[in-house]
N, C-alpha and C. Protein backbone atom coordinates (compact mmCIF):
# COMPACT_ATOMS: atom_id res chain seq x y z
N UNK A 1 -18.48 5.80 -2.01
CA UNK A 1 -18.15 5.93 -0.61
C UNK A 1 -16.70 5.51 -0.40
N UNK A 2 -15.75 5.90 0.19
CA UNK A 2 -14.52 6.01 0.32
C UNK A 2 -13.92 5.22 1.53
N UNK A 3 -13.15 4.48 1.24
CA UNK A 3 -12.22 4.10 2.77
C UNK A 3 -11.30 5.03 3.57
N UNK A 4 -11.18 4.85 4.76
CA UNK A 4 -9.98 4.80 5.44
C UNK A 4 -9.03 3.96 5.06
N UNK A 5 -7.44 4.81 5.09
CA UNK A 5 -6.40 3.68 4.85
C UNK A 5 -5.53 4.40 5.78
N UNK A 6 -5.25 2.74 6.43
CA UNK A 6 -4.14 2.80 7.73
C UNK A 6 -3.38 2.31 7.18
N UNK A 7 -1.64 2.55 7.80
CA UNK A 7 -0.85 1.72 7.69
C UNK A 7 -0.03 1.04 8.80
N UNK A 8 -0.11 -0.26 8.66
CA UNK A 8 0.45 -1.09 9.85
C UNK A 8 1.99 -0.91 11.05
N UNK A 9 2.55 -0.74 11.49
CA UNK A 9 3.59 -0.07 12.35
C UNK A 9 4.17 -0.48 11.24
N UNK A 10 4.78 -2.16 11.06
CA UNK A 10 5.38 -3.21 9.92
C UNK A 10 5.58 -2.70 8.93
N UNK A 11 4.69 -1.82 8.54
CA UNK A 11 4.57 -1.47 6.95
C UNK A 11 4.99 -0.46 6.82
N UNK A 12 5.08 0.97 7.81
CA UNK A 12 5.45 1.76 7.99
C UNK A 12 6.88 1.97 8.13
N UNK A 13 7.48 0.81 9.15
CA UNK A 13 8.88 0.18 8.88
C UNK A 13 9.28 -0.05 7.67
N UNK A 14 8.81 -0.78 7.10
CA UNK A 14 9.23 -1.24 5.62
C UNK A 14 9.50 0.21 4.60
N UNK A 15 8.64 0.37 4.62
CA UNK A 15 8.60 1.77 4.15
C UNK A 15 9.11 2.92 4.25
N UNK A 16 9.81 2.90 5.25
CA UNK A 16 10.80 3.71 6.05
C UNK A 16 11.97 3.34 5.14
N UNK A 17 12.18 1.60 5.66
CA UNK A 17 13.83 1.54 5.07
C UNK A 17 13.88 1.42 3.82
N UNK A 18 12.81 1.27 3.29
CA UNK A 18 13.08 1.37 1.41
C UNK A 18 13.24 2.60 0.99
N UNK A 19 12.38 3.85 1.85
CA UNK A 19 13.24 5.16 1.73
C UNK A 19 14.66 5.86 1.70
N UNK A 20 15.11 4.68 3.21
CA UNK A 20 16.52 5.24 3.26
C UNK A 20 17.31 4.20 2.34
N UNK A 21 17.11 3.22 1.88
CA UNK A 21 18.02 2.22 1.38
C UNK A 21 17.87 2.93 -0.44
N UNK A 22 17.08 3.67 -0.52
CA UNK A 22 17.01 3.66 -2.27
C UNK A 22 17.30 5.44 -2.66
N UNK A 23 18.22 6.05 -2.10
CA UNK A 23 18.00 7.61 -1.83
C UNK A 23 17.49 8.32 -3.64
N UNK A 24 18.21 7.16 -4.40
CA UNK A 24 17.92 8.09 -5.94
C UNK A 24 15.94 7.86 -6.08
N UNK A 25 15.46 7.05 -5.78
CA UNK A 25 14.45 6.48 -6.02
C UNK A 25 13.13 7.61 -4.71
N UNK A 26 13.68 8.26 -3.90
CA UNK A 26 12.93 8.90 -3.01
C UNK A 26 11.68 8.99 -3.46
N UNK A 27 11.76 10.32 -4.12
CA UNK A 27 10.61 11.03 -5.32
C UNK A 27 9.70 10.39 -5.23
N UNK A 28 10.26 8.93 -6.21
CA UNK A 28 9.50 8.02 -6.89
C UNK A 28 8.89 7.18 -5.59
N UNK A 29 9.11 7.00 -4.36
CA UNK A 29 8.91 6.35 -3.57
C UNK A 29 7.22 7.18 -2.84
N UNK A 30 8.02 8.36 -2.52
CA UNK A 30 6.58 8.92 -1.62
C UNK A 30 5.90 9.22 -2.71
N UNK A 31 5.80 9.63 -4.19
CA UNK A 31 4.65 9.76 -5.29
C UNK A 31 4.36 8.30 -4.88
N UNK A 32 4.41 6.89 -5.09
CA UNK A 32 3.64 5.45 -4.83
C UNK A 32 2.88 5.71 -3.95
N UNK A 33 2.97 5.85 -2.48
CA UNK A 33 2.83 6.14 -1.39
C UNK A 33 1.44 6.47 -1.75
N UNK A 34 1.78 7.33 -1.87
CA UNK A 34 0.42 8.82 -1.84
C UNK A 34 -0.69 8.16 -3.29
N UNK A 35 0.11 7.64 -3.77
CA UNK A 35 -0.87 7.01 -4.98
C UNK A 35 -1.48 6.21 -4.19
N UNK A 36 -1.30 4.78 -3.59
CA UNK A 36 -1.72 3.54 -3.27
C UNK A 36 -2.69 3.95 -1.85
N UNK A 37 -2.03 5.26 -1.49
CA UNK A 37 -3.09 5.85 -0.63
C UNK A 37 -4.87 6.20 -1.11
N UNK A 38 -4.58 7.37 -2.25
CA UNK A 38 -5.55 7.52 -2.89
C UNK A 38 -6.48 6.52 -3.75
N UNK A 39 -5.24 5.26 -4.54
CA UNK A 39 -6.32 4.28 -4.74
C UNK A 39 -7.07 3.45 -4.09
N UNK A 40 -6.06 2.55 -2.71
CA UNK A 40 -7.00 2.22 -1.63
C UNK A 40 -8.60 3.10 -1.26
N UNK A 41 -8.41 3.74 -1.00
CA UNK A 41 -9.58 4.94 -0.54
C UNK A 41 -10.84 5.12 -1.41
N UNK A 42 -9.94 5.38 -2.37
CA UNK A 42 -10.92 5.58 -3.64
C UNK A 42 -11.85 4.11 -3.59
N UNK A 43 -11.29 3.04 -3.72
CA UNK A 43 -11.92 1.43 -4.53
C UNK A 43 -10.31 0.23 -3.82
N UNK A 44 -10.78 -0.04 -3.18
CA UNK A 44 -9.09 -1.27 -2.65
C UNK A 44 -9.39 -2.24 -3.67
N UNK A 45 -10.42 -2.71 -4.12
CA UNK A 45 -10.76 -3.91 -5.19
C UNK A 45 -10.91 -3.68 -6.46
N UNK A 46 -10.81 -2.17 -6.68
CA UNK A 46 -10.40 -1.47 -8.70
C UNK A 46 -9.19 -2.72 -9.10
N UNK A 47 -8.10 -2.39 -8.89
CA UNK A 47 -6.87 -2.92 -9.11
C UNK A 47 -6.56 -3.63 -8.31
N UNK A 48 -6.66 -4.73 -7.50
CA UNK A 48 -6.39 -5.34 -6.57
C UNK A 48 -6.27 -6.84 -7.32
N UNK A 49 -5.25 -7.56 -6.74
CA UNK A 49 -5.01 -9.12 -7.00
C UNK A 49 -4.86 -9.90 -5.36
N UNK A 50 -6.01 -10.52 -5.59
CA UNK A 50 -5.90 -11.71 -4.64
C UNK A 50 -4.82 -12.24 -4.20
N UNK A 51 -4.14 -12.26 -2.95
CA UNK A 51 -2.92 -13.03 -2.58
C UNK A 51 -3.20 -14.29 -1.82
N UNK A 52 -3.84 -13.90 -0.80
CA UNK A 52 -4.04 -15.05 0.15
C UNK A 52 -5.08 -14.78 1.11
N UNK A 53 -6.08 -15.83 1.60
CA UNK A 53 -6.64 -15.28 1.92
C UNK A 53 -7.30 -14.09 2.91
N UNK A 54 -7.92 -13.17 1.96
CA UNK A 54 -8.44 -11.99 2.69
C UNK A 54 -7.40 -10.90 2.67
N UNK A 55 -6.43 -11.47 1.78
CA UNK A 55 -5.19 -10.28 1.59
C UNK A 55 -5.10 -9.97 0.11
N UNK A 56 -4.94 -8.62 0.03
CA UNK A 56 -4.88 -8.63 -1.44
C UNK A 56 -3.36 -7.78 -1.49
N UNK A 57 -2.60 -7.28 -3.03
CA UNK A 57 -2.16 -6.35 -3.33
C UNK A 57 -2.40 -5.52 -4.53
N UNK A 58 -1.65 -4.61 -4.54
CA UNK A 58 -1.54 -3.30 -5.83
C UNK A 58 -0.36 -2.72 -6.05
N UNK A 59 -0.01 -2.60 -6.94
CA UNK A 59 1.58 -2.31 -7.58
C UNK A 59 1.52 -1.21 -7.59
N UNK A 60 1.90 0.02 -7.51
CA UNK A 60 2.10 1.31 -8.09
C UNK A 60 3.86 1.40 -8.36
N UNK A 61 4.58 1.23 -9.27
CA UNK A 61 5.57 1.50 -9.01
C UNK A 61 6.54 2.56 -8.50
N UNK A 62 7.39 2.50 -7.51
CA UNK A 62 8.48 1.17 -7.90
C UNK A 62 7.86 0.83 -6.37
N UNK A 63 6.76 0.23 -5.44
CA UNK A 63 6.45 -0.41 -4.84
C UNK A 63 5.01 -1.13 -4.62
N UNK A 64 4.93 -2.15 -3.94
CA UNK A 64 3.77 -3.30 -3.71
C UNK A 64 3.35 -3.07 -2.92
N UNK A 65 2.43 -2.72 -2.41
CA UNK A 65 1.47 -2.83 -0.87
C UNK A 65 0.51 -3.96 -0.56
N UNK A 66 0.93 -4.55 0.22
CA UNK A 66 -0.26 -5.79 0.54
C UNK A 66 -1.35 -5.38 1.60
N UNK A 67 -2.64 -5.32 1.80
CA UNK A 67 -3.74 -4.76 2.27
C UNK A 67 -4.59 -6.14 2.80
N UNK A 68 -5.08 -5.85 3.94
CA UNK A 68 -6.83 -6.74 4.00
C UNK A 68 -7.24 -5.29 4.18
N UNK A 69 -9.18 -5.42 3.76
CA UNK A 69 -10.36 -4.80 3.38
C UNK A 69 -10.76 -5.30 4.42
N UNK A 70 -11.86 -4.37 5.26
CA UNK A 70 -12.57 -4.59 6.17
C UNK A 70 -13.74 -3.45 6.24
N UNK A 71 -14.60 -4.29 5.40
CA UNK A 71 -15.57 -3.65 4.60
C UNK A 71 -17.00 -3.32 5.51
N UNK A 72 -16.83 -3.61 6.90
CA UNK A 72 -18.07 -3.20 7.81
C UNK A 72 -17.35 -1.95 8.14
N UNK A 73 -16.39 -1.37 8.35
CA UNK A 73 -15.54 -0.34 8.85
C UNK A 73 -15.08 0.39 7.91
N UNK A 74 -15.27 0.24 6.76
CA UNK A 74 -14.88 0.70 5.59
C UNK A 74 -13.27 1.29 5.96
N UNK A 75 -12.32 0.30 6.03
CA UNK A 75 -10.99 0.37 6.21
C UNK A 75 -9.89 -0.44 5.76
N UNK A 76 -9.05 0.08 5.30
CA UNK A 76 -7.93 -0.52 3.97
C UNK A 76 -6.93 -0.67 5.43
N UNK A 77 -5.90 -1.31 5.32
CA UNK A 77 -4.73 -1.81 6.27
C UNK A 77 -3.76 -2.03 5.57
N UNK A 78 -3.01 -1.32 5.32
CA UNK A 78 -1.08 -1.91 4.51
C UNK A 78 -0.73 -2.57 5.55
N UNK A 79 -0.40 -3.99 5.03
CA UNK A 79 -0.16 -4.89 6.28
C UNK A 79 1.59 -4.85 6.00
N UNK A 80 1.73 -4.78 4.65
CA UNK A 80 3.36 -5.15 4.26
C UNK A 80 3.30 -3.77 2.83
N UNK A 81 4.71 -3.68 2.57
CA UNK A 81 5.17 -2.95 1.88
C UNK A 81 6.63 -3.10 0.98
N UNK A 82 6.58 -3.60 -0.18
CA UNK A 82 8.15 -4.31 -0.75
C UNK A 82 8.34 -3.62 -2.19
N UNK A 83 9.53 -3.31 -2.12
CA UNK A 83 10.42 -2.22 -2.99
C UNK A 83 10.22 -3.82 -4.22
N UNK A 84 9.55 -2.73 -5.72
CA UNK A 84 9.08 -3.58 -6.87
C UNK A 84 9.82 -2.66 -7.91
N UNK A 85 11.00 -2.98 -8.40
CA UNK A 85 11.48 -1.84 -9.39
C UNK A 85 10.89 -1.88 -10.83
């Protein structure tokens, strides 16, 4: 059974300016994207490391997405988003 994955205004920001701040890295930026999309969805807790509580993340490079799970709603949340080269 599959999640929803939202992403937070914040994160969406973030994500924005690591687009415009890294122009050689684009490519490589929206392929993460679309990955951390599909893995959230797929399983948020396959690859996931505990951060704090009720927050986790997942690396896809070259970026980090930090998430809470909200598993009655079956819904993933990118709360944050940070350029990981």
């Amino acid at each position: 059974m599959s999640y929803s994955v939202e992403w937070s205004d914040d994160a969406r920001n973030q994500l924005a300016a690591t687009w415009l701040q890294h122009v050689a890295a684009r490519q490589a930026i929206t392929s993460a994207q679309n990955q951390i999309d599909r893995l959230l969805a797929a399983d948020p807790l396959r690859n996931a490391v505990s951060a704090v509580e009720e927050l986790y993340f997942s690396e896809v490079a070259p970026l980090r997405a930090q998430y809470e799970i909200s598993d009655a709603g079956r819904l993933v949340t990118v709360v944050a988003v940070r350029w990981r080269p």
